[in-house]
C-alpha atoms as a PDB file:
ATOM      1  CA  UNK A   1    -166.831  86.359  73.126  1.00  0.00           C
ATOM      2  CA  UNK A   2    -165.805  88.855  75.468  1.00  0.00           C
ATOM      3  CA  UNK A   3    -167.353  87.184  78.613  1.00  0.00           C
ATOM      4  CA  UNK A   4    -165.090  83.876  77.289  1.00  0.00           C
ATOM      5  CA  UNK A   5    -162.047  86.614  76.653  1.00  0.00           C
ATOM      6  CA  UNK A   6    -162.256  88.073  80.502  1.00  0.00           C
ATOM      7  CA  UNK A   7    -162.574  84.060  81.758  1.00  0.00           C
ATOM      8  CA  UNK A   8    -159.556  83.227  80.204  1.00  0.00           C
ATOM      9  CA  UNK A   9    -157.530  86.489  80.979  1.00  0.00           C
ATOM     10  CA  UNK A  10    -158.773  85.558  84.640  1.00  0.00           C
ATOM     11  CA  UNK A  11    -157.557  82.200  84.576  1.00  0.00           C
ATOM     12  CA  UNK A  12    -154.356  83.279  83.081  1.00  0.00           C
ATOM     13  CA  UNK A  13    -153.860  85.906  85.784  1.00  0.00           C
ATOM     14  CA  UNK A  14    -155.030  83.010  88.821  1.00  0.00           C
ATOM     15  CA  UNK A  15    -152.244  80.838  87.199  1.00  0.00           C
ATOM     16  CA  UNK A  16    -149.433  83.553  87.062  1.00  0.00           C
ATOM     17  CA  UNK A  17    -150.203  84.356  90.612  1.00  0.00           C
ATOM     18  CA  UNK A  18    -150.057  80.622  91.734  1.00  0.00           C
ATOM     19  CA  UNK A  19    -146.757  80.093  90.520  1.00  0.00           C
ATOM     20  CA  UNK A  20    -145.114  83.333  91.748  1.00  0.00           C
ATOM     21  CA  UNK A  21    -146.480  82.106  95.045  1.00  0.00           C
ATOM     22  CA  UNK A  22    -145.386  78.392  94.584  1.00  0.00           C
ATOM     23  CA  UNK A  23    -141.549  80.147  93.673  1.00  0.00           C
ATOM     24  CA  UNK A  24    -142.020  82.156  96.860  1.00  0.00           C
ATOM     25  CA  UNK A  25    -142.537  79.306  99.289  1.00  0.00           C
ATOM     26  CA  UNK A  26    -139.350  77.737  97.258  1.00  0.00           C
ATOM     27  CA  UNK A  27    -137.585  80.544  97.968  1.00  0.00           C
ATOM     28  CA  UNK A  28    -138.676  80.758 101.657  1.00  0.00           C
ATOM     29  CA  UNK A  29    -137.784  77.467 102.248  1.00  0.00           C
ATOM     30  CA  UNK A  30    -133.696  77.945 100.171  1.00  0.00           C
ATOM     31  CA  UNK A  31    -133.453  80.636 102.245  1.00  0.00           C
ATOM     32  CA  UNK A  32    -134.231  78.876 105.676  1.00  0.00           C
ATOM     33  CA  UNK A  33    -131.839  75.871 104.536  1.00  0.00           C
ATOM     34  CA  UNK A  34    -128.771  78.485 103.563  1.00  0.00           C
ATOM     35  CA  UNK A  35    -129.075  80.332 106.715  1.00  0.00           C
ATOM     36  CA  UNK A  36    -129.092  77.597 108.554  1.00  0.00           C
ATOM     37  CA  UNK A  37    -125.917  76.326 106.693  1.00  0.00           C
ATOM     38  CA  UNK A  38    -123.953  79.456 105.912  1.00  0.00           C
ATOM     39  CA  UNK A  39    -125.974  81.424 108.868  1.00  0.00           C
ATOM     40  CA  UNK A  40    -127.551  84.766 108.145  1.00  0.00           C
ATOM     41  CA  UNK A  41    -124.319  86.862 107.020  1.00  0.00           C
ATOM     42  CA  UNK A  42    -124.118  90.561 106.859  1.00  0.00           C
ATOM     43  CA  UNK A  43    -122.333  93.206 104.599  1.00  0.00           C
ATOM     44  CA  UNK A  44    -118.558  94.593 105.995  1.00  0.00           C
ATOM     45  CA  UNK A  45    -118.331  98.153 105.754  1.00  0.00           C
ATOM     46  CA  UNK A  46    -116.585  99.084 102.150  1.00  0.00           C
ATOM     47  CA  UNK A  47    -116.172 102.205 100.520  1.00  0.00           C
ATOM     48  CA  UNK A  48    -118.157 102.527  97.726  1.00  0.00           C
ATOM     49  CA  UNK A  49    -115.533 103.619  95.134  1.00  0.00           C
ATOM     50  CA  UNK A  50    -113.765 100.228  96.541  1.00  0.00           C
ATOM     51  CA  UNK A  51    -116.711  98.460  95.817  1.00  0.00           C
ATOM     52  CA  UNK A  52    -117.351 100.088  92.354  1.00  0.00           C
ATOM     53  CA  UNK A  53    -113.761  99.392  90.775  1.00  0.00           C
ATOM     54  CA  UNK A  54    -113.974  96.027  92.721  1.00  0.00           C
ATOM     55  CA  UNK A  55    -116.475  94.674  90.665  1.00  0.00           C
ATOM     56  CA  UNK A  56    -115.306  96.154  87.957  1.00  0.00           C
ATOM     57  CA  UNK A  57    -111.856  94.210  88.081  1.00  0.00           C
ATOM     58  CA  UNK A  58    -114.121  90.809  89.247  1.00  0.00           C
ATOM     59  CA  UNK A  59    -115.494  90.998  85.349  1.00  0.00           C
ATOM     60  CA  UNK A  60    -114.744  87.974  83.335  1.00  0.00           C
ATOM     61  CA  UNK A  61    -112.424  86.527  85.927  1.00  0.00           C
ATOM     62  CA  UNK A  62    -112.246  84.233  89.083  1.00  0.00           C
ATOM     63  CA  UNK A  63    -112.389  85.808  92.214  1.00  0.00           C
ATOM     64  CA  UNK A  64    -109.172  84.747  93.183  1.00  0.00           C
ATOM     65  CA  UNK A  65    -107.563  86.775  90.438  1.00  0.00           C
ATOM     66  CA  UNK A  66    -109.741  89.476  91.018  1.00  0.00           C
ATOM     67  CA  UNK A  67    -109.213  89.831  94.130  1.00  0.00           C
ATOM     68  CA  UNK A  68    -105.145  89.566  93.828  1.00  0.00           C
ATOM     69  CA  UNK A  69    -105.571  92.579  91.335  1.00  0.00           C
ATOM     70  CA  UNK A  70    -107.861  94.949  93.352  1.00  0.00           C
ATOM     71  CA  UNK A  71    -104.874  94.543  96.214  1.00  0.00           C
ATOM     72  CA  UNK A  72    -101.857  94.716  93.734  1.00  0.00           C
ATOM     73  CA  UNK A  73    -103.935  98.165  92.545  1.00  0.00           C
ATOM     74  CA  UNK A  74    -104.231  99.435  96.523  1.00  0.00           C
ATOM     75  CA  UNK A  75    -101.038  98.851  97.117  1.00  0.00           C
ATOM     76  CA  UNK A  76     -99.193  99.916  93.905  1.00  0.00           C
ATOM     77  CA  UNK A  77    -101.622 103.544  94.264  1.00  0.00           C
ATOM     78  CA  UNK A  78    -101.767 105.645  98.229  1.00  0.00           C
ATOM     79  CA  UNK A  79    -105.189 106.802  96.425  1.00  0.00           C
ATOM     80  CA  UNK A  80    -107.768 107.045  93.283  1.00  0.00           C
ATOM     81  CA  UNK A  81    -106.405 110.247  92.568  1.00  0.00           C
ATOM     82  CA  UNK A  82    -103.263 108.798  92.692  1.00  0.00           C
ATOM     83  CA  UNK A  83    -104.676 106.372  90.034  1.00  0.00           C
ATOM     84  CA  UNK A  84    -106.366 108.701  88.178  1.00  0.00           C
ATOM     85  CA  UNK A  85    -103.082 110.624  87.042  1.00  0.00           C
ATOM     86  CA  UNK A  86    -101.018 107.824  86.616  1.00  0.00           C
ATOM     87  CA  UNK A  87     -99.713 107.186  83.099  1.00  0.00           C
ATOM     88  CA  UNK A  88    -102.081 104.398  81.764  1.00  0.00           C
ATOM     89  CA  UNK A  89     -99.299 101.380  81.714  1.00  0.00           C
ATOM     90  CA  UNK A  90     -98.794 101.579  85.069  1.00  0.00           C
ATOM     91  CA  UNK A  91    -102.452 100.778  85.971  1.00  0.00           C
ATOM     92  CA  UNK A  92    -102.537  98.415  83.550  1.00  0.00           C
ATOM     93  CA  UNK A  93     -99.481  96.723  85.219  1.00  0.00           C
ATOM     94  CA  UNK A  94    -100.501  96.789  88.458  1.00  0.00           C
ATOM     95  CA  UNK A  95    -104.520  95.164  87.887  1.00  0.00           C
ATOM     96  CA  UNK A  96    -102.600  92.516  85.727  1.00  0.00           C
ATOM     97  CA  UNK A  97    -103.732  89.324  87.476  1.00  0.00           C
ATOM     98  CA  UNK A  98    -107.573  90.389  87.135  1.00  0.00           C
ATOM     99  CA  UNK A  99    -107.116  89.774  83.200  1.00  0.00           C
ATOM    100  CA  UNK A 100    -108.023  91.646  80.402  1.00  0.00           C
ATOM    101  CA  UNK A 101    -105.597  94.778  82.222  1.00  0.00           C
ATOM    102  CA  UNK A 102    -105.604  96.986  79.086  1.00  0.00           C
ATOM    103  CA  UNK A 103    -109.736  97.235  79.024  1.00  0.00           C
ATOM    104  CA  UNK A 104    -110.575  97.475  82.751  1.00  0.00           C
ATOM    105  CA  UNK A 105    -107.907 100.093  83.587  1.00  0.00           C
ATOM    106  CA  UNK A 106    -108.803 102.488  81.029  1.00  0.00           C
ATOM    107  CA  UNK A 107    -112.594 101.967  82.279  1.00  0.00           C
ATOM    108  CA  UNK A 108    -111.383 102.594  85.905  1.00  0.00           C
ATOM    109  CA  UNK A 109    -109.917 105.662  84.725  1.00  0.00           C
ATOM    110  CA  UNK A 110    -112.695 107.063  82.781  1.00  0.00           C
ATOM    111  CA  UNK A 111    -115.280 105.895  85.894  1.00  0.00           C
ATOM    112  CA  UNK A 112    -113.035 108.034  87.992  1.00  0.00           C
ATOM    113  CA  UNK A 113    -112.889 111.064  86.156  1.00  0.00           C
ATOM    114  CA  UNK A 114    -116.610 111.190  85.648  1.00  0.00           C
ATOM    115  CA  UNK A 115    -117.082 110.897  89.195  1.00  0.00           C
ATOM    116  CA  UNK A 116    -114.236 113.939  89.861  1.00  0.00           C
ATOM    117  CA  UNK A 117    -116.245 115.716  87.242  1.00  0.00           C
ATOM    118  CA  UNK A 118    -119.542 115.057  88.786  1.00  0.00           C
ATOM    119  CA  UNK A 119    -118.743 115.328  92.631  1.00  0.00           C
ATOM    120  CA  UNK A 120    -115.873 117.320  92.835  1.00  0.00           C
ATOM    121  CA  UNK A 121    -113.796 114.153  94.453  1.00  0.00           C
ATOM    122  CA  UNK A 122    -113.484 110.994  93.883  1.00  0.00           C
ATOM    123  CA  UNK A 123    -116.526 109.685  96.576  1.00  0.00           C
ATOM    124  CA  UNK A 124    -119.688 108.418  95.505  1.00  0.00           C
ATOM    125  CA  UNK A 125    -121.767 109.300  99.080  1.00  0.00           C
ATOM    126  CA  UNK A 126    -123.657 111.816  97.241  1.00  0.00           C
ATOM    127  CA  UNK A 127    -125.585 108.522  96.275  1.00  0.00           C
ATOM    128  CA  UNK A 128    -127.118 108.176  99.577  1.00  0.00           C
ATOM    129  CA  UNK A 129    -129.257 111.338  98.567  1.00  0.00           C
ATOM    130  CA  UNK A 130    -130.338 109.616  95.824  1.00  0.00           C
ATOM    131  CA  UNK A 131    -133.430 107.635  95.528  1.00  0.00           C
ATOM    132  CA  UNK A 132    -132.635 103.625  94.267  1.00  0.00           C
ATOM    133  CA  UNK A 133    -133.646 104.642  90.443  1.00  0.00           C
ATOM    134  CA  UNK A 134    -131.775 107.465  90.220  1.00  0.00           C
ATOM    135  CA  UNK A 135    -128.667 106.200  91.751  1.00  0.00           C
ATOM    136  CA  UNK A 136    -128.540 103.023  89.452  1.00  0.00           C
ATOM    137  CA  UNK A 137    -129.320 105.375  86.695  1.00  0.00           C
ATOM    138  CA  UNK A 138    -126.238 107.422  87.872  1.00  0.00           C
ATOM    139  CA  UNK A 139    -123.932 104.221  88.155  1.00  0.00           C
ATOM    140  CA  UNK A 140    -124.851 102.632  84.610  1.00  0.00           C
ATOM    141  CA  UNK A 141    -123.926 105.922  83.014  1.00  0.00           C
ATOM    142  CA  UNK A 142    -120.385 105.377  84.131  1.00  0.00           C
ATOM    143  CA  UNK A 143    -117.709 103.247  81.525  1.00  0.00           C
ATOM    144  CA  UNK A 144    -117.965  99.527  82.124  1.00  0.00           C
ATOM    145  CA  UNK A 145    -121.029  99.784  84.709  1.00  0.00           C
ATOM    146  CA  UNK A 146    -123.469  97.389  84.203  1.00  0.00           C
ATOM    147  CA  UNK A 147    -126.448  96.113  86.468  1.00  0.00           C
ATOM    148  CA  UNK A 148    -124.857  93.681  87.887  1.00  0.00           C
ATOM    149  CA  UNK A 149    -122.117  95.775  89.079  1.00  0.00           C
ATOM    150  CA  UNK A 150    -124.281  98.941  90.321  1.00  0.00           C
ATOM    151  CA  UNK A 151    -126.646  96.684  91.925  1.00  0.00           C
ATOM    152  CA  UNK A 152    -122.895  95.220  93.633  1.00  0.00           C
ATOM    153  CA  UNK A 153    -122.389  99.154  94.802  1.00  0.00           C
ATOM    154  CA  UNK A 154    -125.937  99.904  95.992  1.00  0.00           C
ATOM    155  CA  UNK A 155    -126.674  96.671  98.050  1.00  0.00           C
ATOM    156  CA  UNK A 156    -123.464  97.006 100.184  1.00  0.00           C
ATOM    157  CA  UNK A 157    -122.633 100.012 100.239  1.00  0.00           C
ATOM    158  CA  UNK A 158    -126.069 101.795 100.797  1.00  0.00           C
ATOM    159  CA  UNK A 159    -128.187  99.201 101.635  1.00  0.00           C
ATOM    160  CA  UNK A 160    -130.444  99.680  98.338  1.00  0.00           C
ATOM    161  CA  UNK A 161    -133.030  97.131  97.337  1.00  0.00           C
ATOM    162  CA  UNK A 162    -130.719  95.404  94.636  1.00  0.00           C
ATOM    163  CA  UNK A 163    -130.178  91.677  94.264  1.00  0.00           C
ATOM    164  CA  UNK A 164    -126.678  91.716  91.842  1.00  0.00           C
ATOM    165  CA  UNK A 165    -126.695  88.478  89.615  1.00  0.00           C
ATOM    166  CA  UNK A 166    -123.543  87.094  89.419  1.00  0.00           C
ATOM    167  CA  UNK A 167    -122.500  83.689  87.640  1.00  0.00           C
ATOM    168  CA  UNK A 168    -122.924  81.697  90.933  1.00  0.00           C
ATOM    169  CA  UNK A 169    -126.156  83.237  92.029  1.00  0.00           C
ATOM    170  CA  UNK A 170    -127.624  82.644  88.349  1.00  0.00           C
ATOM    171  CA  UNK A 171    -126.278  78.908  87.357  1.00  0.00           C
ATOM    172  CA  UNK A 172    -127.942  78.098  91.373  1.00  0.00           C
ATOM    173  CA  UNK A 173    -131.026  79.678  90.773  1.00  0.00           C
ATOM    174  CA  UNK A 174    -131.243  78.272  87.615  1.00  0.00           C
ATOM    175  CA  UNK A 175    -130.902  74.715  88.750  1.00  0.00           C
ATOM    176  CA  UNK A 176    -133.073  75.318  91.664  1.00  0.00           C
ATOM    177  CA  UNK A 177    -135.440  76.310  89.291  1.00  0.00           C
ATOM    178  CA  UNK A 178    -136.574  80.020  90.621  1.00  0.00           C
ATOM    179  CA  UNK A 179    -135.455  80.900  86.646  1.00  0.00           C
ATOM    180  CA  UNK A 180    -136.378  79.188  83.459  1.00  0.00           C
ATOM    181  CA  UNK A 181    -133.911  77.621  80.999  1.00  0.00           C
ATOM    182  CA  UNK A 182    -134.641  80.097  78.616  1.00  0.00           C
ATOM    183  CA  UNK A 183    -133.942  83.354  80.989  1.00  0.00           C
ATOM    184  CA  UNK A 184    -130.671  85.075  80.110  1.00  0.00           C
ATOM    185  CA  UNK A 185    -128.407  86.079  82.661  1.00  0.00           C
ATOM    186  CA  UNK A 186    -129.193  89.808  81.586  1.00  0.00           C
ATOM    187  CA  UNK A 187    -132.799  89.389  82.264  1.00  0.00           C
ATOM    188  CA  UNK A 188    -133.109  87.009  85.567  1.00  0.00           C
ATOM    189  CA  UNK A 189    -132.252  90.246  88.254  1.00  0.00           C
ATOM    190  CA  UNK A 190    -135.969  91.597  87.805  1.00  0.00           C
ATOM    191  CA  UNK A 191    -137.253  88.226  88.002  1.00  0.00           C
ATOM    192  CA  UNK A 192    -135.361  87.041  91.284  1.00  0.00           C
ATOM    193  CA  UNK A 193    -136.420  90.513  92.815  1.00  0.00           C
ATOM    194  CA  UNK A 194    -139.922  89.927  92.193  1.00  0.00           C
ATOM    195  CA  UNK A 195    -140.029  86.515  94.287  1.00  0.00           C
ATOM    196  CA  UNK A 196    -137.193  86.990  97.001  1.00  0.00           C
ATOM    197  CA  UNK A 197    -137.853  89.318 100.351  1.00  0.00           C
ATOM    198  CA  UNK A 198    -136.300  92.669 100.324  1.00  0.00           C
ATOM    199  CA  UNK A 199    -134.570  91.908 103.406  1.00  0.00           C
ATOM    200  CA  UNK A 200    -133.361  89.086 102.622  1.00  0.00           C
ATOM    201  CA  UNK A 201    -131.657  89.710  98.832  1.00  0.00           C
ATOM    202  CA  UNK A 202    -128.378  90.152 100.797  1.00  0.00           C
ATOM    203  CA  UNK A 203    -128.392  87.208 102.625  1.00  0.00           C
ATOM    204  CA  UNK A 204    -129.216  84.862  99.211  1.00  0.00           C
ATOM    205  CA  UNK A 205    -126.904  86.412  97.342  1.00  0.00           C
ATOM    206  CA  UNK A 206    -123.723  85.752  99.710  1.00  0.00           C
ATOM    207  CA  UNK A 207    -125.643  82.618 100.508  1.00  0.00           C
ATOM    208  CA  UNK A 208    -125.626  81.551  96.554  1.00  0.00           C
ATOM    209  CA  UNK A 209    -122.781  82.634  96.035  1.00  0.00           C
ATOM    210  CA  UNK A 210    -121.320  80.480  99.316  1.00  0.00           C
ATOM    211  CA  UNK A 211    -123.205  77.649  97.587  1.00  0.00           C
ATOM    212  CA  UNK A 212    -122.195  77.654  93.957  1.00  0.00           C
ATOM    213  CA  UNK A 213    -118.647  77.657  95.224  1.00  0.00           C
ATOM    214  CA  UNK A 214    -118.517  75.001  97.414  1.00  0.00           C
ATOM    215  CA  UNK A 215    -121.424  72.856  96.564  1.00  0.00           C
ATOM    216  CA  UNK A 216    -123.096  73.264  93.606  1.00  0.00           C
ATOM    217  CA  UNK A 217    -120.157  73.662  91.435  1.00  0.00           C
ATOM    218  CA  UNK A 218    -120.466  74.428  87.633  1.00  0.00           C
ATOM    219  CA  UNK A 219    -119.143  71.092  87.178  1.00  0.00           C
ATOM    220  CA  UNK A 220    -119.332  68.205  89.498  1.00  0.00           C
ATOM    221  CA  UNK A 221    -121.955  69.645  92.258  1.00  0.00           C
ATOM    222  CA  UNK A 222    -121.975  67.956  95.262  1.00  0.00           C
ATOM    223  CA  UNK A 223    -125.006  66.514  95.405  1.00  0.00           C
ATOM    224  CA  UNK A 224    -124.340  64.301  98.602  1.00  0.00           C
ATOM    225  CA  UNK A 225    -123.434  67.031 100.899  1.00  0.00           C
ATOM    226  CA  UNK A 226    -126.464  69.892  99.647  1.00  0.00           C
ATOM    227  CA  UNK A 227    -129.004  71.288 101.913  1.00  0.00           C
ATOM    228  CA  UNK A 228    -131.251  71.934  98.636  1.00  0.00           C
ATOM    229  CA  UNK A 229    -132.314  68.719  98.129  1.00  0.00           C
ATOM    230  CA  UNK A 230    -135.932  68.794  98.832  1.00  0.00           C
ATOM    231  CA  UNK A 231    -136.179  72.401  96.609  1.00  0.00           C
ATOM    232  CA  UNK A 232    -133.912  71.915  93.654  1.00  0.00           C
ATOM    233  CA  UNK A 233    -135.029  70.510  90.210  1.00  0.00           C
ATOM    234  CA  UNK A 234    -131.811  69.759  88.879  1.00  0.00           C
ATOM    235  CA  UNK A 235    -131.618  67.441  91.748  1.00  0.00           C
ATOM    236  CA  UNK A 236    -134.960  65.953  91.765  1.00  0.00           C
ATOM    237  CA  UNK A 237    -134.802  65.456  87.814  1.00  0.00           C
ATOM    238  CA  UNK A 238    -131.473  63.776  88.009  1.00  0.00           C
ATOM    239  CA  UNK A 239    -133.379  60.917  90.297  1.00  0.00           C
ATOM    240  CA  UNK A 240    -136.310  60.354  88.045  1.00  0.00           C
ATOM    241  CA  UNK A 241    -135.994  56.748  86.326  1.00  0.00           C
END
Protein backbone atom coordinates (compact mmCIF):
# COMPACT_ATOMS: atom_id res chain seq x y z
CA UNK A 1 0.00 0.00 0.00
CA UNK A 2 2.50 2.43 0.77
CA UNK A 3 5.08 1.29 -1.89
CA UNK A 4 1.79 1.78 -4.49
CA UNK A 5 1.11 5.31 -2.44
CA UNK A 6 4.95 6.67 -3.04
CA UNK A 7 4.56 5.29 -7.01
CA UNK A 8 1.74 7.28 -7.54
CA UNK A 9 2.84 10.47 -5.54
CA UNK A 10 6.01 9.99 -7.88
CA UNK A 11 4.17 9.87 -10.94
CA UNK A 12 2.06 12.72 -9.91
CA UNK A 13 5.13 14.82 -9.10
CA UNK A 14 6.99 13.55 -12.82
CA UNK A 15 3.68 14.84 -14.41
CA UNK A 16 3.50 18.29 -12.58
CA UNK A 17 7.06 18.83 -13.49
CA UNK A 18 6.49 17.93 -17.24
CA UNK A 19 3.95 20.37 -17.73
CA UNK A 20 5.57 23.32 -15.89
CA UNK A 21 8.38 22.54 -18.29
CA UNK A 22 6.11 22.07 -21.43
CA UNK A 23 4.50 25.89 -20.23
CA UNK A 24 8.11 27.03 -20.00
CA UNK A 25 9.23 26.20 -23.51
CA UNK A 26 5.66 27.95 -24.46
CA UNK A 27 6.63 30.72 -22.77
CA UNK A 28 10.21 30.81 -24.19
CA UNK A 29 9.06 30.59 -27.44
CA UNK A 30 5.89 33.87 -26.81
CA UNK A 31 8.56 35.60 -25.58
CA UNK A 32 11.03 35.18 -28.61
CA UNK A 33 7.96 35.95 -31.07
CA UNK A 34 6.94 39.37 -28.96
CA UNK A 35 10.39 40.60 -28.88
CA UNK A 36 10.86 40.09 -32.10
CA UNK A 37 7.55 41.99 -32.88
CA UNK A 38 7.33 44.66 -30.22
CA UNK A 39 11.36 44.34 -29.61
CA UNK A 40 12.69 43.92 -26.11
CA UNK A 41 11.27 47.27 -24.40
CA UNK A 42 12.50 48.72 -21.21
CA UNK A 43 10.93 50.66 -18.20
CA UNK A 44 11.12 54.91 -18.43
CA UNK A 45 12.21 56.32 -15.34
CA UNK A 46 8.88 57.26 -13.11
CA UNK A 47 8.57 58.31 -9.74
CA UNK A 48 7.17 55.90 -7.71
CA UNK A 49 4.40 57.95 -6.02
CA UNK A 50 3.54 58.70 -9.93
CA UNK A 51 3.43 55.24 -10.51
CA UNK A 52 1.45 54.32 -7.30
CA UNK A 53 -1.57 56.87 -7.81
CA UNK A 54 -1.18 56.00 -11.58
CA UNK A 55 -2.41 52.73 -11.24
CA UNK A 56 -4.55 53.58 -8.88
CA UNK A 57 -6.58 56.01 -11.26
CA UNK A 58 -6.03 53.08 -14.29
CA UNK A 59 -8.64 50.88 -11.95
CA UNK A 60 -11.79 49.94 -13.67
CA UNK A 61 -11.13 52.19 -16.62
CA UNK A 62 -9.47 52.37 -20.15
CA UNK A 63 -6.20 53.64 -20.33
CA UNK A 64 -7.10 56.40 -22.32
CA UNK A 65 -9.24 57.83 -19.56
CA UNK A 66 -6.83 57.00 -17.13
CA UNK A 67 -4.33 58.43 -18.46
CA UNK A 68 -6.31 61.89 -19.32
CA UNK A 69 -7.04 61.93 -15.45
CA UNK A 70 -3.53 61.26 -13.99
CA UNK A 71 -2.51 64.55 -16.31
CA UNK A 72 -5.71 66.65 -15.53
CA UNK A 73 -4.52 65.70 -11.62
CA UNK A 74 -0.61 66.95 -12.43
CA UNK A 75 -1.62 69.76 -13.83
CA UNK A 76 -4.61 70.94 -11.71
CA UNK A 77 -1.93 70.15 -8.34
CA UNK A 78 2.23 71.83 -8.47
CA UNK A 79 2.56 68.69 -5.94
CA UNK A 80 1.08 65.63 -3.69
CA UNK A 81 1.18 67.81 -0.89
CA UNK A 82 -0.54 70.14 -2.78
CA UNK A 83 -3.12 67.30 -3.27
CA UNK A 84 -3.08 66.12 -0.05
CA UNK A 85 -4.59 69.45 1.51
CA UNK A 86 -6.86 70.19 -1.06
CA UNK A 87 -10.55 70.19 -0.13
CA UNK A 88 -11.79 66.72 -1.39
CA UNK A 89 -14.12 68.12 -4.46
CA UNK A 90 -11.46 69.54 -6.04
CA UNK A 91 -9.56 66.22 -6.46
CA UNK A 92 -12.45 64.65 -7.26
CA UNK A 93 -12.94 67.23 -10.10
CA UNK A 94 -9.82 67.20 -11.44
CA UNK A 95 -9.32 62.87 -11.77
CA UNK A 96 -12.91 63.07 -13.33
CA UNK A 97 -12.24 61.39 -16.68
CA UNK A 98 -10.57 58.23 -14.87
CA UNK A 99 -14.26 57.38 -13.55
CA UNK A 100 -15.49 56.49 -10.41
CA UNK A 101 -13.73 60.26 -9.11
CA UNK A 102 -15.48 60.21 -5.69
CA UNK A 103 -13.77 56.58 -4.65
CA UNK A 104 -10.25 56.91 -6.12
CA UNK A 105 -9.61 60.45 -4.82
CA UNK A 106 -10.45 59.82 -1.35
CA UNK A 107 -8.09 56.58 -1.68
CA UNK A 108 -5.32 58.85 -3.16
CA UNK A 109 -5.70 60.94 -0.26
CA UNK A 110 -5.65 58.44 2.42
CA UNK A 111 -2.49 56.53 0.40
CA UNK A 112 -0.82 59.86 0.76
CA UNK A 113 -1.22 60.59 4.21
CA UNK A 114 -0.10 57.16 5.28
CA UNK A 115 2.92 57.58 3.38
CA UNK A 116 3.51 61.39 5.09
CA UNK A 117 2.83 59.53 8.27
CA UNK A 118 5.18 56.75 7.59
CA UNK A 119 8.15 58.59 5.78
CA UNK A 120 7.94 61.92 6.82
CA UNK A 121 7.23 63.08 2.93
CA UNK A 122 5.40 62.08 0.47
CA UNK A 123 8.35 59.61 -1.38
CA UNK A 124 8.23 56.04 -1.32
CA UNK A 125 12.38 55.44 -1.93
CA UNK A 126 12.58 54.16 1.48
CA UNK A 127 11.28 51.00 -0.48
CA UNK A 128 14.50 50.38 -2.09
CA UNK A 129 15.74 49.33 1.50
CA UNK A 130 13.23 47.01 1.59
CA UNK A 131 13.46 43.46 0.65
CA UNK A 132 10.54 42.41 -2.29
CA UNK A 133 8.16 40.85 0.64
CA UNK A 134 8.32 43.47 2.79
CA UNK A 135 7.86 46.21 0.37
CA UNK A 136 4.66 44.58 -1.23
CA UNK A 137 3.60 43.98 2.27
CA UNK A 138 4.14 47.79 2.84
CA UNK A 139 2.21 48.79 -0.46
CA UNK A 140 -0.98 46.45 0.10
CA UNK A 141 -1.40 48.03 3.50
CA UNK A 142 -2.11 51.31 1.81
CA UNK A 143 -6.17 52.25 0.76
CA UNK A 144 -7.01 50.85 -2.64
CA UNK A 145 -3.54 48.89 -3.10
CA UNK A 146 -3.91 45.72 -4.42
CA UNK A 147 -1.33 43.19 -6.04
CA UNK A 148 -1.74 44.13 -9.11
CA UNK A 149 -1.03 47.65 -8.44
CA UNK A 150 2.09 47.17 -5.95
CA UNK A 151 3.50 44.67 -8.20
CA UNK A 152 2.84 47.96 -11.00
CA UNK A 153 5.14 50.13 -8.33
CA UNK A 154 7.84 47.54 -7.59
CA UNK A 155 8.58 46.27 -11.21
CA UNK A 156 9.20 49.83 -12.59
CA UNK A 157 10.08 51.66 -10.22
CA UNK A 158 12.61 49.37 -8.32
CA UNK A 159 13.15 46.77 -10.52
CA UNK A 160 11.50 44.04 -8.06
CA UNK A 161 10.72 40.55 -9.24
CA UNK A 162 6.88 41.29 -9.83
CA UNK A 163 4.91 40.34 -12.92
CA UNK A 164 1.51 42.85 -12.37
CA UNK A 165 -1.59 41.09 -14.02
CA UNK A 166 -3.55 43.36 -15.71
CA UNK A 167 -6.77 42.61 -17.93
CA UNK A 168 -4.64 42.40 -21.16
CA UNK A 169 -1.84 40.34 -19.77
CA UNK A 170 -4.53 37.84 -18.18
CA UNK A 171 -7.34 37.45 -21.13
CA UNK A 172 -3.66 36.74 -23.47
CA UNK A 173 -2.31 34.38 -21.24
CA UNK A 174 -5.39 32.84 -20.84
CA UNK A 175 -5.96 32.18 -24.48
CA UNK A 176 -2.44 31.23 -24.98
CA UNK A 177 -3.08 28.83 -22.52
CA UNK A 178 -0.08 29.49 -19.80
CA UNK A 179 -3.48 29.75 -17.32
CA UNK A 180 -6.42 27.46 -17.03
CA UNK A 181 -10.06 28.46 -17.63
CA UNK A 182 -10.78 28.06 -14.22
CA UNK A 183 -7.83 30.47 -12.75
CA UNK A 184 -9.20 33.79 -11.49
CA UNK A 185 -7.60 36.85 -12.32
CA UNK A 186 -6.73 37.19 -8.47
CA UNK A 187 -4.89 33.99 -8.47
CA UNK A 188 -2.95 33.74 -12.05
CA UNK A 189 0.20 36.38 -10.78
CA UNK A 190 1.84 33.41 -8.70
CA UNK A 191 1.21 31.11 -11.41
CA UNK A 192 2.71 33.26 -14.39
CA UNK A 193 5.76 33.95 -11.99
CA UNK A 194 6.42 30.44 -11.51
CA UNK A 195 6.87 29.69 -15.42
CA UNK A 196 8.17 33.12 -16.89
CA UNK A 197 12.12 34.25 -16.43
CA UNK A 198 12.78 36.83 -13.87
CA UNK A 199 14.34 38.92 -16.36
CA UNK A 200 12.11 38.79 -18.61
CA UNK A 201 8.53 39.53 -16.54
CA UNK A 202 9.02 43.15 -17.77
CA UNK A 203 9.39 42.57 -21.16
CA UNK A 204 5.98 40.09 -21.32
CA UNK A 205 4.11 42.22 -19.53
CA UNK A 206 4.54 45.46 -21.87
CA UNK A 207 4.75 42.84 -24.55
CA UNK A 208 1.05 41.42 -23.52
CA UNK A 209 -0.10 44.21 -22.90
CA UNK A 210 1.20 45.63 -26.62
CA UNK A 211 -0.58 42.47 -27.81
CA UNK A 212 -3.99 42.41 -26.22
CA UNK A 213 -4.36 45.93 -27.52
CA UNK A 214 -3.63 45.68 -30.88
CA UNK A 215 -4.00 42.08 -31.72
CA UNK A 216 -5.63 39.95 -29.60
CA UNK A 217 -8.45 42.14 -28.77
CA UNK A 218 -11.19 41.13 -26.19
CA UNK A 219 -13.39 41.00 -29.06
CA UNK A 220 -12.51 40.42 -32.61
CA UNK A 221 -8.61 39.32 -32.24
CA UNK A 222 -6.76 39.50 -35.14
CA UNK A 223 -5.99 36.31 -35.85
CA UNK A 224 -4.46 36.96 -39.43
CA UNK A 225 -1.86 39.36 -38.41
CA UNK A 226 -0.57 37.33 -34.79
CA UNK A 227 2.87 36.16 -34.22
CA UNK A 228 1.30 33.50 -31.63
CA UNK A 229 0.06 31.27 -33.91
CA UNK A 230 2.12 28.24 -33.49
CA UNK A 231 1.77 28.72 -29.29
CA UNK A 232 -1.77 29.79 -28.69
CA UNK A 233 -4.73 27.37 -27.98
CA UNK A 234 -7.42 29.63 -28.58
CA UNK A 235 -6.01 29.74 -32.00
CA UNK A 236 -5.24 26.22 -32.63
CA UNK A 237 -8.77 25.14 -31.14
CA UNK A 238 -10.60 27.57 -33.31
CA UNK A 239 -9.04 25.45 -36.49
CA UNK A 240 -9.96 22.03 -35.30
CA UNK A 241 -12.91 20.57 -37.58
Amino acid sequence: MWLRHCTSAKLLSDAHYSSVNMDRQRVATCISLLEEQYGIPHADERDPVDLLIMTILSQNTSDINSLRAFAHLKSAFCDYESVLIAPDDAVVESIRAGGLAEIKARRIKEALSRIKQDARTISLSFLADMNKDGAMAYLLSLPGVGPKTASVVLLFAFSMPFLPVDTHVYRVSRRLGLLSEDVRPEKAQPILERIIPVEKYLSLHLNLIAHGRLICRARNPRHEECALHSCCDYYLEGQKP
